[in-house]
Protein backbone atom coordinates (compact mmCIF):
# COMPACT_ATOMS: atom_id res chain seq x y z
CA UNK A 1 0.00 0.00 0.00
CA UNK A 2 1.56 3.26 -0.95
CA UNK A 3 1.30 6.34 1.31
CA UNK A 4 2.22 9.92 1.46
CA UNK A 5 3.35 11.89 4.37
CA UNK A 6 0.75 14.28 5.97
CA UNK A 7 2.45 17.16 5.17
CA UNK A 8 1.74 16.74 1.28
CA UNK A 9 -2.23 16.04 2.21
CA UNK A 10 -2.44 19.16 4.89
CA UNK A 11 -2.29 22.81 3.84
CA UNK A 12 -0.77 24.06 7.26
CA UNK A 13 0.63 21.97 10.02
CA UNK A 14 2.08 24.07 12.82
CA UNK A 15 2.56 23.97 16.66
CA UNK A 16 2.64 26.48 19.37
CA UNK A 17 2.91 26.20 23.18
CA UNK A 18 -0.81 26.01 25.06
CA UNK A 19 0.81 27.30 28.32
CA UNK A 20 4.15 26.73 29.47
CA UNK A 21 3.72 23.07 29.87
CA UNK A 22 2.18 21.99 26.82
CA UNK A 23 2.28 22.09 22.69
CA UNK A 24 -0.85 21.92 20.71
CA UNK A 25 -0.63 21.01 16.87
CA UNK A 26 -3.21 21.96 14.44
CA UNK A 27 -3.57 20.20 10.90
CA UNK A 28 -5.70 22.26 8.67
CA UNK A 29 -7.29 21.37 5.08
CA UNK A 30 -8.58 23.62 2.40
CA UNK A 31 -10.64 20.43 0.97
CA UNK A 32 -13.14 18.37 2.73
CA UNK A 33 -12.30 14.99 0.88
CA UNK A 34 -8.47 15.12 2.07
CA UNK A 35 -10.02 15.89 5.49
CA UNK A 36 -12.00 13.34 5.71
CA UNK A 37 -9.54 10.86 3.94
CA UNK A 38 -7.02 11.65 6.23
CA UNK A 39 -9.66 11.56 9.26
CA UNK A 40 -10.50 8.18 8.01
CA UNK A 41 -7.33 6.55 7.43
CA UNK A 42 -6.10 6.11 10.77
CA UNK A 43 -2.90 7.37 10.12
CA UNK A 44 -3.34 10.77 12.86
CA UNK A 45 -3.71 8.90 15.98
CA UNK A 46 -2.91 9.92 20.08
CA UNK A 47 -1.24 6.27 19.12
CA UNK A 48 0.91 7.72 16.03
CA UNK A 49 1.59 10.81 17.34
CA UNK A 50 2.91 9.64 20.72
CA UNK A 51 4.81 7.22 18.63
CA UNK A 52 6.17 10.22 16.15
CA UNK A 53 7.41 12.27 19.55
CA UNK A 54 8.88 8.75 21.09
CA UNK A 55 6.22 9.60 24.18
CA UNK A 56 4.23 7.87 26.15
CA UNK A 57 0.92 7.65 25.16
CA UNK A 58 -0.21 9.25 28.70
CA UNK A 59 1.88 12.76 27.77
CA UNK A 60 -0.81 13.39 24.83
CA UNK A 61 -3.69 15.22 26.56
CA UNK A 62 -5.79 16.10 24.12
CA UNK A 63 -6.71 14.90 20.28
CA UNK A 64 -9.80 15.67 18.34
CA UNK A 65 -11.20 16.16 14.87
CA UNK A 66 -13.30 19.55 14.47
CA UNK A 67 -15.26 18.70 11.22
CA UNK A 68 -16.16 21.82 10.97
CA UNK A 69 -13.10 23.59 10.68
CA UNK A 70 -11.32 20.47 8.94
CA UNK A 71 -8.71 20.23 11.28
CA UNK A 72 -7.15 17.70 13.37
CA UNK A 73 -5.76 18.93 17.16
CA UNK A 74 -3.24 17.46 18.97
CA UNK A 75 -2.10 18.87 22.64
CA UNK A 76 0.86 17.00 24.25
CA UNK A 77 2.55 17.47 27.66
CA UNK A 78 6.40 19.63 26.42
CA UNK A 79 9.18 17.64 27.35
CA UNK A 80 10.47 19.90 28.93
CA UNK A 81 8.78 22.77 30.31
CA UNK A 82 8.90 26.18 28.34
CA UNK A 83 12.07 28.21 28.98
CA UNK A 84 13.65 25.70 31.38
CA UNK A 85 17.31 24.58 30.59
CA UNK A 86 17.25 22.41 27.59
CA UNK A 87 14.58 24.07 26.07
CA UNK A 88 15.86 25.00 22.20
CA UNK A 89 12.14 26.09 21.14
CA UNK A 90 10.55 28.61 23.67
CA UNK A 91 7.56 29.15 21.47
CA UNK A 92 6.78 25.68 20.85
CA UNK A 93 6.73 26.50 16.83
CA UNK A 94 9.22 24.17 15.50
CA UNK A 95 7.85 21.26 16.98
CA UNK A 96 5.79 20.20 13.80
CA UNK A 97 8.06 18.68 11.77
CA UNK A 98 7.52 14.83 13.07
CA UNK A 99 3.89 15.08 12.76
CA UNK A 100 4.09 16.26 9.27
CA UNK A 101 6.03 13.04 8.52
CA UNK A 102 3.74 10.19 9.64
CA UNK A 103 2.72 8.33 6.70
CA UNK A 104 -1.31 8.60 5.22
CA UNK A 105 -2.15 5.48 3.22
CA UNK A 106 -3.35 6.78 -0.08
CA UNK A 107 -6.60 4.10 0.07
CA UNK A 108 -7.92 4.51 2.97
């Protein structure tokens, strides 16, 4: 089964920090079918995206699908908490690039 990576099936994927203790991720489509094809697929899981960040599934604390908006969100528990030592993104905006490479099978 081929598949494409979600970046080439969103229009924006981003992240930004929800408080100093969390990230939240948006994906947001233009077009209902890739929505709902990527929705469907089963690809954009708590399951997946814990698996994308190498967390465990109890540091994702929220996921949903807002149909009406077309958009997937994704809150996680930061690593490490914003500004602390270690921290190389204090705005939580760079930390989009794994979930924009988990794989959506193209049949679905």
């Amino acid at each position: 089964m081929a598949h494409r990576p979600l970046h080439q099936l969103a229009d924006i994927v981003r992240s930004k920090n929800a408080g100093p203790y969390r990230i939240t991720f948006d994906v947001i489509f233009t077009d209902r079918a890739r929505y709902e094809h990527v929705r469907d697929s089963g690809a954009i899981t708590p399951e997946s995206v814990a698996s994308a960040y190498g967390l465990p599934l109890s540091q994702i604390s929220s996921f949903f699908h807002i149909d009406q908006a077309m958009a997937i969100k994704v809150t996680i528990i930061r690593p490490r908490a914003q500004g602390s030592g270690g921290d190389g993104d204090m705005y939580g905006c760079q930390h989009h690039v794994p979930l924009m490479k988990i794989a959506v099978p193209e049949d679905a």
